[in-house]
N, C-alpha and C. Protein backbone atom coordinates (compact mmCIF):
# COMPACT_ATOMS: atom_id res chain seq x y z
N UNK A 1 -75.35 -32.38 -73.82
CA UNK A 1 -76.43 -31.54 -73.41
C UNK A 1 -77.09 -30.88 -74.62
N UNK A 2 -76.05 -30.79 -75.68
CA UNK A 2 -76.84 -29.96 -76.65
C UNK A 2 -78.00 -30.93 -77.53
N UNK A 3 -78.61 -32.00 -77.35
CA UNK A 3 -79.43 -32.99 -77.56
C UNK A 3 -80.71 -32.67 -77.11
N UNK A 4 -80.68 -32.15 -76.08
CA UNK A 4 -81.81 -31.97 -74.84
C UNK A 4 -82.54 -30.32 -75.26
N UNK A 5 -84.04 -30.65 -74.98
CA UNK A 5 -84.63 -30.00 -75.20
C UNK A 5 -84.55 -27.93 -74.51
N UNK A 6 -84.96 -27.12 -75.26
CA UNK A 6 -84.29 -26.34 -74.58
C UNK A 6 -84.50 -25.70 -73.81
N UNK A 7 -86.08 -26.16 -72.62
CA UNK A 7 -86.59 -25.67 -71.55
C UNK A 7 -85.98 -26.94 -70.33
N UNK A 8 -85.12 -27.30 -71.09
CA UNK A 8 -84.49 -28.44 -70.12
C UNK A 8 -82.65 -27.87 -69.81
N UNK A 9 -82.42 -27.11 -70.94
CA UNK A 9 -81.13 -26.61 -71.30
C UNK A 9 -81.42 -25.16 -70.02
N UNK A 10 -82.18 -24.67 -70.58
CA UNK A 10 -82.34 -23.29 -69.48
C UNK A 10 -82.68 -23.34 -67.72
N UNK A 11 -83.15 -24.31 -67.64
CA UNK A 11 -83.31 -25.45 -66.18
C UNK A 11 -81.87 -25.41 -65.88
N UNK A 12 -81.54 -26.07 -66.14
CA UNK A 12 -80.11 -26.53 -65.97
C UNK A 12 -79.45 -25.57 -66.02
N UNK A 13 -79.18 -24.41 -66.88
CA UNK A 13 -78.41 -23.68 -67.01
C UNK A 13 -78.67 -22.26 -65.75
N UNK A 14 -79.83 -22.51 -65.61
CA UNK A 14 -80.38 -21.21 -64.41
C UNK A 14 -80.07 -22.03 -63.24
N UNK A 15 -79.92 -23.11 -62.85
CA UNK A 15 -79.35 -23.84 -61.34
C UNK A 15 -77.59 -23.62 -61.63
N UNK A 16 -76.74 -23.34 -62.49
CA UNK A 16 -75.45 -23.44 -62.28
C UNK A 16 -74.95 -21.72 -61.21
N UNK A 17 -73.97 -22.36 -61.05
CA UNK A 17 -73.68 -20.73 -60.42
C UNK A 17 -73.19 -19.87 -61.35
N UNK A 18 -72.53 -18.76 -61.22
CA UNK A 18 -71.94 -17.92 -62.09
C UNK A 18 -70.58 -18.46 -62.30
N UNK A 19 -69.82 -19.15 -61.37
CA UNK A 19 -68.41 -19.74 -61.72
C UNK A 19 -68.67 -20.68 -62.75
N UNK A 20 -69.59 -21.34 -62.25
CA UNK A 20 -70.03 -22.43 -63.33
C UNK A 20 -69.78 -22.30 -65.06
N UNK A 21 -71.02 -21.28 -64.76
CA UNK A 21 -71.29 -20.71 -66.02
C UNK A 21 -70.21 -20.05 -66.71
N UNK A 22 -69.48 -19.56 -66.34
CA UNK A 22 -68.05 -18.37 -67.05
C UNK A 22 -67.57 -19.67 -66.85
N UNK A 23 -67.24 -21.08 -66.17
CA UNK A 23 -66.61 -22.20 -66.49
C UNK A 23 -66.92 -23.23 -67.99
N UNK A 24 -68.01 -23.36 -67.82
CA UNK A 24 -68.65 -23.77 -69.48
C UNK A 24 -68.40 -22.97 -70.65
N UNK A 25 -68.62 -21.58 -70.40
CA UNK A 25 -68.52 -20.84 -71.35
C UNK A 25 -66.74 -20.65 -72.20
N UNK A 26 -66.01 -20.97 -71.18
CA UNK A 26 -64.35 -20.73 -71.32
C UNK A 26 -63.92 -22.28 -72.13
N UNK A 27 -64.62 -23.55 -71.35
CA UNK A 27 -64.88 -24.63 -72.19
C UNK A 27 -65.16 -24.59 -73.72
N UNK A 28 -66.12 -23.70 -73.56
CA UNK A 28 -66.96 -24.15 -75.18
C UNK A 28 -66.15 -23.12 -76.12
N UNK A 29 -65.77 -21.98 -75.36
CA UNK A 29 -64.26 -21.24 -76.45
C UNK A 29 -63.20 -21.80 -76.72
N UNK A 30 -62.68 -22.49 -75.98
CA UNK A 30 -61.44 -23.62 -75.82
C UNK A 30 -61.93 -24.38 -77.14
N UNK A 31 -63.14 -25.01 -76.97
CA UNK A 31 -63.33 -25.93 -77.66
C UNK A 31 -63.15 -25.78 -79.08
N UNK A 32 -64.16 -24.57 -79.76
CA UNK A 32 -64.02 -23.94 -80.85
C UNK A 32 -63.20 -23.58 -81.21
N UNK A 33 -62.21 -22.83 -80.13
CA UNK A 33 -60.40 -22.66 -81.10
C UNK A 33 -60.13 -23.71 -81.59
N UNK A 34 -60.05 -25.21 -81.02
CA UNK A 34 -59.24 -26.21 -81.09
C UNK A 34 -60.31 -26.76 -82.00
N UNK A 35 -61.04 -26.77 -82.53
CA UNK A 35 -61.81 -27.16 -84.14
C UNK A 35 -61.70 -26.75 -84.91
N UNK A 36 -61.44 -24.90 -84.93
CA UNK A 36 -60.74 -24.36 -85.84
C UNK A 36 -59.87 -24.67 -86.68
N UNK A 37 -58.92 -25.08 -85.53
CA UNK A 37 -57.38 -25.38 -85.75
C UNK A 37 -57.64 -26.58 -86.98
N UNK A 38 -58.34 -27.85 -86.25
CA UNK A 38 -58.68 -28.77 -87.12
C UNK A 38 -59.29 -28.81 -88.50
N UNK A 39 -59.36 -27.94 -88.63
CA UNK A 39 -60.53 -27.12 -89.72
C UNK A 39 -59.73 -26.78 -90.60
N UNK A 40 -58.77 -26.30 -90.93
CA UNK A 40 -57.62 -25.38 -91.40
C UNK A 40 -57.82 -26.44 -93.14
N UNK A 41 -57.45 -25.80 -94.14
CA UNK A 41 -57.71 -26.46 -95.15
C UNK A 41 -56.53 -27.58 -95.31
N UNK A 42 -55.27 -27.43 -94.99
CA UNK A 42 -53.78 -28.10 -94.78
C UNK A 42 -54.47 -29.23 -93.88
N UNK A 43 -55.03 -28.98 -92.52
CA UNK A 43 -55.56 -30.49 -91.81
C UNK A 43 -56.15 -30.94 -92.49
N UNK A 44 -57.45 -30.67 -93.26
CA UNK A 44 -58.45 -31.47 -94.06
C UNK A 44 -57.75 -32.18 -95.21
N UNK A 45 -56.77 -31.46 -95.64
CA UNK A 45 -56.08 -32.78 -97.10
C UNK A 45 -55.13 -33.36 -96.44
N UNK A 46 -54.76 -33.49 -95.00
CA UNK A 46 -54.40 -34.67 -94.71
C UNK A 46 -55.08 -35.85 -93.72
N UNK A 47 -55.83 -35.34 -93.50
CA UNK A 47 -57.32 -36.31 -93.42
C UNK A 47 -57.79 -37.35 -94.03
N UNK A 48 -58.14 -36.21 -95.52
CA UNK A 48 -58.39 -36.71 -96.60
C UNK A 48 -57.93 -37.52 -97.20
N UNK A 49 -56.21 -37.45 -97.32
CA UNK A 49 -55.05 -38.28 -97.91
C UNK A 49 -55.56 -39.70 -96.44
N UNK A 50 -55.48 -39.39 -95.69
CA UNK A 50 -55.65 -41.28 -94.92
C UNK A 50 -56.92 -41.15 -95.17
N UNK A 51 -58.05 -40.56 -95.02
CA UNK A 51 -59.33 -41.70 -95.15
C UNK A 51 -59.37 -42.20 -96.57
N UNK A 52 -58.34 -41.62 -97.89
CA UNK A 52 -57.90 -41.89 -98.85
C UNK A 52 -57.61 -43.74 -99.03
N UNK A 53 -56.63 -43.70 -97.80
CA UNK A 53 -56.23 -44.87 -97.83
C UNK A 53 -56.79 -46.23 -97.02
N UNK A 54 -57.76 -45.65 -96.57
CA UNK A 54 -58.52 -46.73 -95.23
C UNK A 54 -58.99 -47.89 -96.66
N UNK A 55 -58.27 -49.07 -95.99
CA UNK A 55 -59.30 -50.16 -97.07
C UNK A 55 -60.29 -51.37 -96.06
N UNK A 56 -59.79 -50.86 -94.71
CA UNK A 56 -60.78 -51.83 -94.18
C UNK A 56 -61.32 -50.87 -92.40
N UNK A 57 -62.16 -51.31 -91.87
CA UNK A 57 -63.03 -50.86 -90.82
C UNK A 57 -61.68 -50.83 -89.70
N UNK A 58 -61.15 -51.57 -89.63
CA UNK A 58 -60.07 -51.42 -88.54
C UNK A 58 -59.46 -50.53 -88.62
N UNK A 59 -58.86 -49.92 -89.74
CA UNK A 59 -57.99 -48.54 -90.55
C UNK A 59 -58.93 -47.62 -89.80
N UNK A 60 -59.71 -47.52 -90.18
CA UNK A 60 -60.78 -46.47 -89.90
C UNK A 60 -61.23 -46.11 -88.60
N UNK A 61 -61.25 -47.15 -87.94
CA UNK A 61 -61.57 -47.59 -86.20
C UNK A 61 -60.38 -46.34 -85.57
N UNK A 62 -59.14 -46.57 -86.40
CA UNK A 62 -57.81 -45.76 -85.78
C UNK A 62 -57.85 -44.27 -85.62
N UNK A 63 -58.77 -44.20 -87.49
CA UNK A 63 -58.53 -42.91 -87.45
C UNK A 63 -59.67 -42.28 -86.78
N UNK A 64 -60.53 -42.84 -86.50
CA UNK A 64 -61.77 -42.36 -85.52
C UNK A 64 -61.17 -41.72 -84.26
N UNK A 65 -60.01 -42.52 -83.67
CA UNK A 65 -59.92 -42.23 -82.32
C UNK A 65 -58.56 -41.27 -82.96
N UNK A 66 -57.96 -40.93 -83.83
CA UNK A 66 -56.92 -40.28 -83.49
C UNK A 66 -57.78 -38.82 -83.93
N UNK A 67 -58.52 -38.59 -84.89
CA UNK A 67 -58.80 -37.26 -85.34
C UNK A 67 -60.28 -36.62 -84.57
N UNK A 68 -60.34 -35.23 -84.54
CA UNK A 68 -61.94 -35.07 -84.28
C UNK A 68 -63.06 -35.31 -84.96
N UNK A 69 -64.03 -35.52 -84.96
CA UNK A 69 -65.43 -36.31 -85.53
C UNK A 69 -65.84 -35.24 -86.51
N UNK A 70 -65.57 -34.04 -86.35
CA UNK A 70 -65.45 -33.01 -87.42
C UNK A 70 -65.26 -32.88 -88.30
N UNK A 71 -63.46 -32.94 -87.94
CA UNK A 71 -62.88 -32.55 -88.96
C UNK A 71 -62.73 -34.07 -89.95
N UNK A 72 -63.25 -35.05 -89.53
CA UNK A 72 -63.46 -36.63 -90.35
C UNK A 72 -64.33 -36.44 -91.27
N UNK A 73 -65.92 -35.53 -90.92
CA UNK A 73 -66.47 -35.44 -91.74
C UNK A 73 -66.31 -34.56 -92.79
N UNK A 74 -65.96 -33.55 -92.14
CA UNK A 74 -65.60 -32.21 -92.93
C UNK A 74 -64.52 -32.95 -94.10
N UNK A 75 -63.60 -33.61 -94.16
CA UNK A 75 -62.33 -34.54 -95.04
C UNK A 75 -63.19 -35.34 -95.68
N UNK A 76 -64.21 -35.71 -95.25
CA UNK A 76 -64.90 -36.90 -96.36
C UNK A 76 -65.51 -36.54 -97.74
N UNK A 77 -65.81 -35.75 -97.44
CA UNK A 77 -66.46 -34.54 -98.41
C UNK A 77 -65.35 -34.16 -99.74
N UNK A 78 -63.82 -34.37 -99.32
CA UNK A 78 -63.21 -34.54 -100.50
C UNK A 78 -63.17 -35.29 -101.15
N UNK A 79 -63.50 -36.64 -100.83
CA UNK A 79 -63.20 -37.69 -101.39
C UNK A 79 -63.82 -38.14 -102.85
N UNK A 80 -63.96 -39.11 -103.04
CA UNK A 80 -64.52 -39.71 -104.39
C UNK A 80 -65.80 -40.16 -103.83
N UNK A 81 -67.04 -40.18 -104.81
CA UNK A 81 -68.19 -40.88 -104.01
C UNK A 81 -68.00 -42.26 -103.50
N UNK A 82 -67.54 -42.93 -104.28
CA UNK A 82 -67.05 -44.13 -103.73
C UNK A 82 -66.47 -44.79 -102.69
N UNK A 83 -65.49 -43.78 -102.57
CA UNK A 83 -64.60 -44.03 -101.36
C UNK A 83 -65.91 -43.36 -100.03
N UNK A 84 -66.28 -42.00 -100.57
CA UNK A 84 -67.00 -41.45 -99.28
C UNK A 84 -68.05 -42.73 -98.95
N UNK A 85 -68.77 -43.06 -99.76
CA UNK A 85 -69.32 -44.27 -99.50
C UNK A 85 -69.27 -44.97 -98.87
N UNK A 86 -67.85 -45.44 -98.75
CA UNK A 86 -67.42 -46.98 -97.89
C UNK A 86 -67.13 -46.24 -96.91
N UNK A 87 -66.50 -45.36 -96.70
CA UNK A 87 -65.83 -44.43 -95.52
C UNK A 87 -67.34 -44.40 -94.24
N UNK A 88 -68.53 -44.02 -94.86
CA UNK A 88 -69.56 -43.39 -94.32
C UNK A 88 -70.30 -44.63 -94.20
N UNK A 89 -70.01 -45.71 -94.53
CA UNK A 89 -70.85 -47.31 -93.92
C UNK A 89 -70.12 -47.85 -92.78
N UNK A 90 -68.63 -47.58 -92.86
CA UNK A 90 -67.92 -48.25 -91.54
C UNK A 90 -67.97 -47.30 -90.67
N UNK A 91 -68.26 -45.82 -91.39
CA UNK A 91 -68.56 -45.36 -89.58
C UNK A 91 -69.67 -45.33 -88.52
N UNK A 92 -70.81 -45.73 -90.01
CA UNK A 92 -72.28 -45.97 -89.25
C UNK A 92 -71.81 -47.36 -88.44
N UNK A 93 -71.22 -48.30 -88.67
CA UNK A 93 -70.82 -49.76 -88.08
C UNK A 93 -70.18 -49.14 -86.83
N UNK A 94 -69.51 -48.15 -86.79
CA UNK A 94 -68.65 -47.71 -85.69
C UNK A 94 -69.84 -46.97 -84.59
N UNK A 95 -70.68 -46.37 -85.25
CA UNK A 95 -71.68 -45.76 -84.43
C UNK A 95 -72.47 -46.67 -83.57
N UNK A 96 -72.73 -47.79 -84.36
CA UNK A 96 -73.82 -48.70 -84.27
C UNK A 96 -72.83 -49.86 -82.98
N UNK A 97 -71.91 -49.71 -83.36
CA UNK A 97 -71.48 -50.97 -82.24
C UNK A 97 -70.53 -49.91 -81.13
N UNK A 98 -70.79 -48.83 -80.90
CA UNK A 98 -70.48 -48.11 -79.63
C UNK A 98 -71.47 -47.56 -78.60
């Protein structure tokens, strides 16, 4: 939803009920703790240490689905340009064929 324009966001958001709404809202706190967490500088260098080691798109395919999309990017950013490089072409391939 957060894509969508934002007289389309307030539409939508003025038809929910109030359970609704204190329901999304408890969601999207949930959510942000648990990115936090991922966030932590200890998660990011071990991120970092496997996208370290990815040498091919399949490696990478894994760690797509095991980590959050976040904290992947947020870890790439340590890397070497090089490596971020290759890291950031197989995931456009990953984007592109999902």
């Amino acid at each position: 939803m957060s894509r969508r324009p934002d007289g389309v966001k307030k539409v939508i958001w003025s038809n929910l009920s109030v359970s609704e709404r204190n329901r999304l809202n408890q969601m999207k706190a949930e959510y942000e703790n648990e990115i936090q967490k991922w966030l932590t500088e200890e998660n990011l260098a071990v991120i970092a240490a496997d996208l370290e080691i990815c040498e091919d798109m399949g490696m990478i395919s894994d760690l797509w689905q095991i980590y959050k999309k976040q904290a992947i990017y947020a870890a790439i950013e340590r890397l070497s340009t090089d490596k971020r490089d290759q890291i950031n072409q197989w995931i456009t391939q990953l984007d592109t064929a999902s």
